[in-house]
N, C-alpha and C. Protein backbone atom coordinates (compact mmCIF):
# COMPACT_ATOMS: atom_id res chain seq x y z
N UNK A 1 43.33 123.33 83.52
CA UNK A 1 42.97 124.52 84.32
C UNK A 1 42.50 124.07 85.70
N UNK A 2 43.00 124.68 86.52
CA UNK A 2 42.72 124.46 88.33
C UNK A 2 40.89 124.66 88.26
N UNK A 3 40.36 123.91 89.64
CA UNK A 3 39.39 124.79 89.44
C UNK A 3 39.05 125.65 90.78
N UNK A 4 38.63 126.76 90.45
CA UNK A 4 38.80 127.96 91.60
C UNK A 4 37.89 127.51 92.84
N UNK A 5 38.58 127.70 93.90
CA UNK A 5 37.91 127.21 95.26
C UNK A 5 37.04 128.68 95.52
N UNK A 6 36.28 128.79 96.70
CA UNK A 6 36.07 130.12 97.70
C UNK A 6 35.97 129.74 99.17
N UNK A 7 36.44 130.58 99.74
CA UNK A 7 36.11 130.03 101.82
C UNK A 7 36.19 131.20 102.01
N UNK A 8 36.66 131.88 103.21
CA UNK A 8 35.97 133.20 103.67
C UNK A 8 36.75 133.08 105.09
N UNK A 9 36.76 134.44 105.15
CA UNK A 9 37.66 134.75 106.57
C UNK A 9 36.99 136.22 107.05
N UNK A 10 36.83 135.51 108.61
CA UNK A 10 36.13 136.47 109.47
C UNK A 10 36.55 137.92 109.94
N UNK A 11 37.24 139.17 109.40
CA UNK A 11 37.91 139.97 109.48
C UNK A 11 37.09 140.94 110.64
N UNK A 12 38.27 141.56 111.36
CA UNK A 12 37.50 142.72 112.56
C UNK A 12 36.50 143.52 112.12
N UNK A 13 36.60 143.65 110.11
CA UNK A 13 36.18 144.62 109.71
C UNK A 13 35.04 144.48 108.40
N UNK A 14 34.55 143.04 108.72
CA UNK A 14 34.03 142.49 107.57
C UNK A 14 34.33 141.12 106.95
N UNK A 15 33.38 140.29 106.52
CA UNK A 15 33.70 139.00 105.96
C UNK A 15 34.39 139.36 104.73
N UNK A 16 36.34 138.57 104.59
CA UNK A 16 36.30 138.40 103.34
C UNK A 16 36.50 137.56 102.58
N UNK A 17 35.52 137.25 101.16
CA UNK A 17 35.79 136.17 100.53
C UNK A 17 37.03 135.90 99.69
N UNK A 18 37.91 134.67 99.41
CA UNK A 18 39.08 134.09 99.29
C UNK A 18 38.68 133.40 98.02
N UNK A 19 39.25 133.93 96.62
CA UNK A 19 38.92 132.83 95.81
C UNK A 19 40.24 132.59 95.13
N UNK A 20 40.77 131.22 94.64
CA UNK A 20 41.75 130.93 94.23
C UNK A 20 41.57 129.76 93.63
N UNK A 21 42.92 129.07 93.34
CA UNK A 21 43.15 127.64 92.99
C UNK A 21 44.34 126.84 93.04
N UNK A 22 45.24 125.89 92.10
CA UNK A 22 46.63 125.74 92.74
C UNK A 22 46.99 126.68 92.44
N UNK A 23 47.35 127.52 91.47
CA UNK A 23 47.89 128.70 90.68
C UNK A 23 48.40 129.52 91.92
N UNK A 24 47.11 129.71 92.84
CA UNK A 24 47.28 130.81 93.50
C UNK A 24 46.04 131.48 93.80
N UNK A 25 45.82 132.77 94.58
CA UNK A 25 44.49 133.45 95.53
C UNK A 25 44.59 134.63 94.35
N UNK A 26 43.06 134.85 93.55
CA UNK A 26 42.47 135.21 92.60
C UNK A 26 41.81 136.54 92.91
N UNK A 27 41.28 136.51 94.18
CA UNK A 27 40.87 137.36 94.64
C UNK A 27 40.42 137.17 96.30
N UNK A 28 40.87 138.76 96.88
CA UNK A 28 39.87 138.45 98.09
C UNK A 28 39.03 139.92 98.66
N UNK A 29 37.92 139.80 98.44
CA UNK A 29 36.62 140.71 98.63
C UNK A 29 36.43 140.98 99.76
N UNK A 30 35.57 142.15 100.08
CA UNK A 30 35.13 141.92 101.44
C UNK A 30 33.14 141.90 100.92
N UNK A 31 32.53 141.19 101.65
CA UNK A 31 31.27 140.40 101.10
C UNK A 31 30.42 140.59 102.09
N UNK A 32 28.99 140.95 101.98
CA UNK A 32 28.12 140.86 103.16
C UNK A 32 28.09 139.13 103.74
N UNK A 33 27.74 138.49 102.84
CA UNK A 33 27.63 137.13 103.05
C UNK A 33 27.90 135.79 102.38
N UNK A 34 28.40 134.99 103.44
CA UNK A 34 28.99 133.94 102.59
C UNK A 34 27.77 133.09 101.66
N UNK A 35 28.45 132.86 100.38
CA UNK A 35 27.92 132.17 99.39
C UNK A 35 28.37 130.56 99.57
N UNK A 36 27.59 129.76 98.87
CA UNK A 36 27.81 128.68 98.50
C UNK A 36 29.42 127.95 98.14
N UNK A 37 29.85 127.36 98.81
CA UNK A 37 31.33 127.53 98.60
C UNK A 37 31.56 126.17 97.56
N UNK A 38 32.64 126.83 97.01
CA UNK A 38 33.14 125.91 95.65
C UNK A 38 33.99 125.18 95.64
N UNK A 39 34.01 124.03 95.42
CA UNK A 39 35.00 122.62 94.97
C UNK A 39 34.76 121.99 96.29
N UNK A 40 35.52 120.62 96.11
CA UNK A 40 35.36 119.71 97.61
C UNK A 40 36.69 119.32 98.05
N UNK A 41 36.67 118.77 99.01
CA UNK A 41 38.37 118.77 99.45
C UNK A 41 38.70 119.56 100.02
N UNK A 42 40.54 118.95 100.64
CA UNK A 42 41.22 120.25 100.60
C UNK A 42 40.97 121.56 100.21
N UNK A 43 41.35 122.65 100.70
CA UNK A 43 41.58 124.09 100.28
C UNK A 43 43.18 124.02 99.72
N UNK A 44 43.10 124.78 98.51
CA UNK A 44 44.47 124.71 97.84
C UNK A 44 45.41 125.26 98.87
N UNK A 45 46.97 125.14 98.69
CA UNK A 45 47.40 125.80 99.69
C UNK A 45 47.59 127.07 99.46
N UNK A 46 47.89 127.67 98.45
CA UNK A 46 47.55 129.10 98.26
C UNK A 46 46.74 129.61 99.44
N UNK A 47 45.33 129.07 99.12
CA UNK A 47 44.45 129.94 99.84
C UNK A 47 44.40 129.38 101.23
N UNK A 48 44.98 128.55 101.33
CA UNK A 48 44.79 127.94 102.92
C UNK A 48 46.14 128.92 103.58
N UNK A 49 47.04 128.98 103.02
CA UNK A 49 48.09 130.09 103.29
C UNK A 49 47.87 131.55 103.84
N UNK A 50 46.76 132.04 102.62
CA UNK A 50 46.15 132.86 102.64
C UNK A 50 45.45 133.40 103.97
N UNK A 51 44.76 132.76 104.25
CA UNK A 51 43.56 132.49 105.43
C UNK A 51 44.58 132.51 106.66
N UNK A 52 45.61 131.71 106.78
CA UNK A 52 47.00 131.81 108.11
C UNK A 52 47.43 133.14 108.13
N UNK A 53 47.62 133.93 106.52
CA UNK A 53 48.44 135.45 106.61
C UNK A 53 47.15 136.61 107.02
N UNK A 54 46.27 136.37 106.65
CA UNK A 54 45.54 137.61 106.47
C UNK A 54 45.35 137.31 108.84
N UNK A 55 44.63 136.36 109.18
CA UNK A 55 44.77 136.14 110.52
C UNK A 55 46.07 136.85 110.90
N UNK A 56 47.20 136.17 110.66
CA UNK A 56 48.47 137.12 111.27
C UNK A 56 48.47 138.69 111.22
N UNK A 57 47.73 138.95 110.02
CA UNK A 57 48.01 139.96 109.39
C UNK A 57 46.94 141.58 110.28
N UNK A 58 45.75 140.42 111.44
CA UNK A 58 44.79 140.94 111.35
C UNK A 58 44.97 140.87 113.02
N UNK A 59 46.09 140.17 113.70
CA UNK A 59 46.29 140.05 115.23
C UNK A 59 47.57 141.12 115.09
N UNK A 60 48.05 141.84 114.07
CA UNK A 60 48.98 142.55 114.43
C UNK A 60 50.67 142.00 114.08
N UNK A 61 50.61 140.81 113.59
CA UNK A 61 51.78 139.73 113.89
C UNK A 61 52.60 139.78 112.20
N UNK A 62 51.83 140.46 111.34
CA UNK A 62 52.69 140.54 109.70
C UNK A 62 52.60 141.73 108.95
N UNK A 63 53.31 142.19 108.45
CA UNK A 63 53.34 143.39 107.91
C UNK A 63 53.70 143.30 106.36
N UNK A 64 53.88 142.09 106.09
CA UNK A 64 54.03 141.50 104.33
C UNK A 64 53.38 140.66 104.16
N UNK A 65 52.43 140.44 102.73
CA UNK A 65 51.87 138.75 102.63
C UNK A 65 52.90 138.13 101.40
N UNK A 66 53.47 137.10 101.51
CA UNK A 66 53.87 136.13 100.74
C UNK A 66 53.00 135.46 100.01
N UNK A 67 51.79 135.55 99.98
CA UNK A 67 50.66 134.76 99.48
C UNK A 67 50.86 134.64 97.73
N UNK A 68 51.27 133.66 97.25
CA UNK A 68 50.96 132.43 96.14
C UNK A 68 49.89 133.70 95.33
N UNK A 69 49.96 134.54 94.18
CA UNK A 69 48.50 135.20 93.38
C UNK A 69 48.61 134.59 92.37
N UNK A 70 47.56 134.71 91.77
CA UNK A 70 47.07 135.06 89.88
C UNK A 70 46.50 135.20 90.26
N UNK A 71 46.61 136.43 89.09
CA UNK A 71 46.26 137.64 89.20
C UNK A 71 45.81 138.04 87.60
N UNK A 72 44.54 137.94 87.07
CA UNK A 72 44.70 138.61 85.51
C UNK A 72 44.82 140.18 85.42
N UNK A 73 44.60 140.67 84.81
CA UNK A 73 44.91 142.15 84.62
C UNK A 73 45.52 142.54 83.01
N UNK A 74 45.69 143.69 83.10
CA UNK A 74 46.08 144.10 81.60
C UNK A 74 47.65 144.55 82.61
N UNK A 75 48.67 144.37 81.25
CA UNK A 75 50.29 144.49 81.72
C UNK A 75 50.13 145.94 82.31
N UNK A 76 49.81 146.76 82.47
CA UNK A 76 49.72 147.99 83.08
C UNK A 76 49.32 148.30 84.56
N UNK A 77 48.09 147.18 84.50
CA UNK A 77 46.94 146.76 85.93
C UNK A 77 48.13 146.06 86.73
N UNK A 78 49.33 144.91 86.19
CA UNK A 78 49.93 144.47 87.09
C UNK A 78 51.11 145.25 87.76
N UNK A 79 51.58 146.09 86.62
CA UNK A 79 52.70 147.41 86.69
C UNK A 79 52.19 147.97 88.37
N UNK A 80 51.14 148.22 88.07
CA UNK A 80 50.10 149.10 88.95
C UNK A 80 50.47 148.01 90.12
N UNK A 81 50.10 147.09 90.48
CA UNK A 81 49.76 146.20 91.50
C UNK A 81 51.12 145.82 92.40
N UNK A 82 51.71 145.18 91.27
CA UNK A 82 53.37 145.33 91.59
C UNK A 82 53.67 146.44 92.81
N UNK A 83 53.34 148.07 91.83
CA UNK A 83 54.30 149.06 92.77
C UNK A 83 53.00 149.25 94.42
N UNK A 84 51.91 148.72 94.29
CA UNK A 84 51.36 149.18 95.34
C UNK A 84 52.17 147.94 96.40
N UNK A 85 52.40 146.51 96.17
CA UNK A 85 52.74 146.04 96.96
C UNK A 85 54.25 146.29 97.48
N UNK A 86 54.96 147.42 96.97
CA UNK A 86 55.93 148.18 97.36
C UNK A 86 55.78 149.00 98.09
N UNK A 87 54.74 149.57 98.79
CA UNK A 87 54.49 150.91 99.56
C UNK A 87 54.24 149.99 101.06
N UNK A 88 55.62 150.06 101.62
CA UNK A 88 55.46 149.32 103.00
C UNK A 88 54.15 149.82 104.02
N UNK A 89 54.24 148.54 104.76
CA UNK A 89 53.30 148.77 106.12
C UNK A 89 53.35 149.89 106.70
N UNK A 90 52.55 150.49 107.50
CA UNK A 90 52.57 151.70 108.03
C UNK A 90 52.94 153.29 107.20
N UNK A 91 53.10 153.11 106.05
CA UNK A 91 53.44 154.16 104.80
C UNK A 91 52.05 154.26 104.00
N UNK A 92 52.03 155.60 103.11
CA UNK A 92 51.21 155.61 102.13
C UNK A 92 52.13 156.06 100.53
N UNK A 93 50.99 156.42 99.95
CA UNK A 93 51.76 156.77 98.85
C UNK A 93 50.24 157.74 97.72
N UNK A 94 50.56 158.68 97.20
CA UNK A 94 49.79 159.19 96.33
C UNK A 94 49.67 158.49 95.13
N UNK A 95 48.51 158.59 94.36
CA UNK A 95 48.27 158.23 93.06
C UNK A 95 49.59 158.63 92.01
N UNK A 96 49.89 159.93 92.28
CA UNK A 96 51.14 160.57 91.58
C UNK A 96 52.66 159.36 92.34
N UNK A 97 52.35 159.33 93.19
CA UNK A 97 53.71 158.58 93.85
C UNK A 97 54.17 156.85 92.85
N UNK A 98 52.76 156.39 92.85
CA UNK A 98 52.73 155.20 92.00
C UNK A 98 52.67 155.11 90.79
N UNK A 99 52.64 156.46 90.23
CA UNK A 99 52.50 156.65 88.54
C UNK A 99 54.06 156.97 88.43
N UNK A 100 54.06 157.48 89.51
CA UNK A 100 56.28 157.80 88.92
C UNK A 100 56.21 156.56 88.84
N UNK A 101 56.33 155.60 89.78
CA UNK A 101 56.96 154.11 89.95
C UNK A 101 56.35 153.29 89.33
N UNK A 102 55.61 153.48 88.13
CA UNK A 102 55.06 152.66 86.95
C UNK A 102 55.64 153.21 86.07
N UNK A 103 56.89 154.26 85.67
CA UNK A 103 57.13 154.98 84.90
C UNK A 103 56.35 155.87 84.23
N UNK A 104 55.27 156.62 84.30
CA UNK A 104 54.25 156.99 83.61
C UNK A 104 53.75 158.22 84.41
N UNK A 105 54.51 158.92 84.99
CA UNK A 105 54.32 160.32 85.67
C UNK A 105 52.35 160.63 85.25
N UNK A 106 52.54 160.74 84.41
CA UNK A 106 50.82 161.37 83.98
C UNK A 106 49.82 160.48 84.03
N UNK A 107 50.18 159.27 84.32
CA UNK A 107 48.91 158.25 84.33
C UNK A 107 48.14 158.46 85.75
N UNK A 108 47.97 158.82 86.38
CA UNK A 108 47.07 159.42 87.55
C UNK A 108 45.98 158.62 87.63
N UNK A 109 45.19 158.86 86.69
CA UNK A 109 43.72 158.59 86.99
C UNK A 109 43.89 157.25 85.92
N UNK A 110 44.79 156.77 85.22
CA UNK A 110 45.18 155.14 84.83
C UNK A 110 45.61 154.60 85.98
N UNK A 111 46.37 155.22 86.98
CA UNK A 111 46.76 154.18 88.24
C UNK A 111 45.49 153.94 89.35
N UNK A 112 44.65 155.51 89.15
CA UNK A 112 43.35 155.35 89.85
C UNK A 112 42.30 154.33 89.30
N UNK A 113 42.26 153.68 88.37
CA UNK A 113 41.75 152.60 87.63
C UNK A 113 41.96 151.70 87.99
N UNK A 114 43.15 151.26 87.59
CA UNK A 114 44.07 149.83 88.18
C UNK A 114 44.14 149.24 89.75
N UNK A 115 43.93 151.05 90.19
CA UNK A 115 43.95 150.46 91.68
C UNK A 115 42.75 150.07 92.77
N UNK A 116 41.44 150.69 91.48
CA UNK A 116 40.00 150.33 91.82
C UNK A 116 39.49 148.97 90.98
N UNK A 117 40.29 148.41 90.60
CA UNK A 117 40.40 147.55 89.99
C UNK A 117 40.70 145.97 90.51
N UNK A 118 41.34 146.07 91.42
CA UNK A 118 43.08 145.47 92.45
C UNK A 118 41.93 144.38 92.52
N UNK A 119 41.47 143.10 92.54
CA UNK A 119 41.12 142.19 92.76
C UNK A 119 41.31 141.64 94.08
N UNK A 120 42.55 141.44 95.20
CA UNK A 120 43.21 141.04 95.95
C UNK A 120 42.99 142.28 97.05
N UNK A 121 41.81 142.80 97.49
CA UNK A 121 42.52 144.13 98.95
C UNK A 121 43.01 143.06 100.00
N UNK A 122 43.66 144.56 100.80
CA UNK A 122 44.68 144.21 101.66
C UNK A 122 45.90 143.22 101.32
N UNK A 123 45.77 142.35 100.40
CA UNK A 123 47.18 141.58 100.15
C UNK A 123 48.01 142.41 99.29
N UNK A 124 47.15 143.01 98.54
CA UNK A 124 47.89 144.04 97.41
C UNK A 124 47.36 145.45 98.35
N UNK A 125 47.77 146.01 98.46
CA UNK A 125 47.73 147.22 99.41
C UNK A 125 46.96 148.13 99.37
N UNK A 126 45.95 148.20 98.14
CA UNK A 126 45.63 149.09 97.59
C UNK A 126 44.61 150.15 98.80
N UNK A 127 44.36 149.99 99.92
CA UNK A 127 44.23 150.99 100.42
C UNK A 127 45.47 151.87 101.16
N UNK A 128 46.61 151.69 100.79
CA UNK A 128 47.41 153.01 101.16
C UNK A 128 47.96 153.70 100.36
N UNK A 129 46.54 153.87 99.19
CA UNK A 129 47.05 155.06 98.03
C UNK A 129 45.58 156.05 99.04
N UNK A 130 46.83 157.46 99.26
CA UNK A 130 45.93 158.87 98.71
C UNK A 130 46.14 159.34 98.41
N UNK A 131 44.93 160.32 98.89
CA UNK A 131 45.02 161.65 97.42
C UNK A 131 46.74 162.33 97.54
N UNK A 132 46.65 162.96 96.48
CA UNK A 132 48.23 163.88 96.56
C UNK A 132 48.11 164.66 97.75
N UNK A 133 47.02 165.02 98.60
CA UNK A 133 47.11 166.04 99.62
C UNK A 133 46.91 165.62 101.61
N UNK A 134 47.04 163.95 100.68
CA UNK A 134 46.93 163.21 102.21
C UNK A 134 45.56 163.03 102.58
N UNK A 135 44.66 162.84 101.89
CA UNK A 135 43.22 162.87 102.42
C UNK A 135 42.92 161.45 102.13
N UNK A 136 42.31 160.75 102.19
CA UNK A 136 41.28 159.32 101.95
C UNK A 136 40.76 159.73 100.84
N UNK A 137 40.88 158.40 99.67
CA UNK A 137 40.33 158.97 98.55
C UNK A 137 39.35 157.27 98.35
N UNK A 138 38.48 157.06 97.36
CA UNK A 138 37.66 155.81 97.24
C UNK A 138 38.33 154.61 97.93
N UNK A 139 37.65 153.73 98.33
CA UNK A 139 38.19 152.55 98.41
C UNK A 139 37.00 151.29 98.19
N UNK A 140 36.85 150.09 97.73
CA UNK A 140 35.99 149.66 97.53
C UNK A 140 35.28 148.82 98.49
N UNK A 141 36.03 149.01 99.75
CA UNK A 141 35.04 148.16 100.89
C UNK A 141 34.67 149.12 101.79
N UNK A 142 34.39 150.47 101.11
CA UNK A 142 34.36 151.46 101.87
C UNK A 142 35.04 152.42 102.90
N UNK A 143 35.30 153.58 102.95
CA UNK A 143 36.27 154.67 103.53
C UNK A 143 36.76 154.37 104.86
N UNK A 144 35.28 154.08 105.84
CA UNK A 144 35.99 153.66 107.07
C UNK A 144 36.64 152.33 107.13
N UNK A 145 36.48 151.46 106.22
CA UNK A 145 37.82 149.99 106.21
C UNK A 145 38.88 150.56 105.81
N UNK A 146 39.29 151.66 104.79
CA UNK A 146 40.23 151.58 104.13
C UNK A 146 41.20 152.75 105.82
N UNK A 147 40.30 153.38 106.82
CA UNK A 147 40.58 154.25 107.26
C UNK A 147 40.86 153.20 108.61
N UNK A 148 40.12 152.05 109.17
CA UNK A 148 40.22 151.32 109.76
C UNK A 148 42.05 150.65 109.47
N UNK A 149 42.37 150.58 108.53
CA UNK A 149 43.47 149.28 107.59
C UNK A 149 44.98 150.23 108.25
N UNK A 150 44.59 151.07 107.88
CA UNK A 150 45.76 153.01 108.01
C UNK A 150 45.57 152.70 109.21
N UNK A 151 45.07 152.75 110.35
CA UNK A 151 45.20 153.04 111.58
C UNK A 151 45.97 151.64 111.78
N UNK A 152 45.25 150.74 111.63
CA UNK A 152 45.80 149.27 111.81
C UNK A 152 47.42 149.10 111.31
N UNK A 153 47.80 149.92 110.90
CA UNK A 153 48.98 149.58 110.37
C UNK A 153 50.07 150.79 111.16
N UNK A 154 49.24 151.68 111.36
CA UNK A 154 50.21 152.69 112.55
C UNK A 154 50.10 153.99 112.12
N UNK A 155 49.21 154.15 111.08
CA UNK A 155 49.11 155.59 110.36
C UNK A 155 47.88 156.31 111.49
N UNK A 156 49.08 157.47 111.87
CA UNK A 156 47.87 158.13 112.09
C UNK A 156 46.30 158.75 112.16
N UNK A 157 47.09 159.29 110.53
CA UNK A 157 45.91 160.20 109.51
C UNK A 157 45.60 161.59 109.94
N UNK A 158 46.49 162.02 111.15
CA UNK A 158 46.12 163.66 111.92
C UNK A 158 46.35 164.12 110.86
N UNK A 159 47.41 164.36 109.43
CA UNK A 159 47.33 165.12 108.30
C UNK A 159 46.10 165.19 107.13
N UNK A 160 44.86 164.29 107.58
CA UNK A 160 43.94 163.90 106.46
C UNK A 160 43.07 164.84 106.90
């Protein structure tokens, strides 16, 4: 078993922490403050990858991450994760939009789980799910990041 690194990247919108290993980037948080950082050495390249995309990602310069995951989850949580990293840049998508595309029309508030769940923000997309009526619905680094991320990407939001 790898053992999981952490480092941290200075975002416009908040520190976020990077945890991974060779496998791949495990998670990345957004954190009041950096903790004690783990392992010595090198940074795996996963996450050293990581840290190059989310920067690109954050000057305007990428609109996909390629980033190396593991990812645990229950087969449903990844179903879920999968279709959010399908909802291109500058697009959104409703809770209902990603439950069609998990096959599971009625799972709604199972995709609203999975997607409060998402270990990985911003690499996995999970702030460009809303509500069915176009409004901002939870996000876990809070409304104005997830409303900050939408603008950053070219979304208006005059319909929210």
């Amino acid at each position: 078993m790898s053992e999981t690194r952490v480092t941290y990247y200075e975002s416009p919108i908040g520190l976020l922490e990077v945890r991974g290993g060779e496998r791949g980037v495990s998670a990345v948080t957004f954190v009041e403050a950096r903790a004690a950082r783990g392992g010595k050495g090198p940074l795996p390249a996963a996450l050293a990858d990581c840290l190059i995309q989310l920067e690109e990602y954050f000057r305007g310069e990428r609109r996909a991450f390629s980033v190396k995951l593991d990812l645990g989850g229950t087969a449903f949580q990844n179903k879920v994760w999968r279709a959010l990293r399908a909802v291109r840049f500058g697009k959104t998508a409703s809770y209902k939009d990603i439950a069609k595309a998990v096959g599971n029309p009625a799972a709604t508030r199972a995709v609203g789980g999975a997607n409060h769940g998402n270990p990985v923000s911003i690499i996995v997309p999970c702030h460009r799910v809303v509500g069915s009526d176009g409004r901002l619905t939870g996000y876990g680094g809070g409304l104005w990041r997830k409303e900050w991320l939408l603008r950053h990407e070219g979304n208006d939001l005059s319909s929210s």
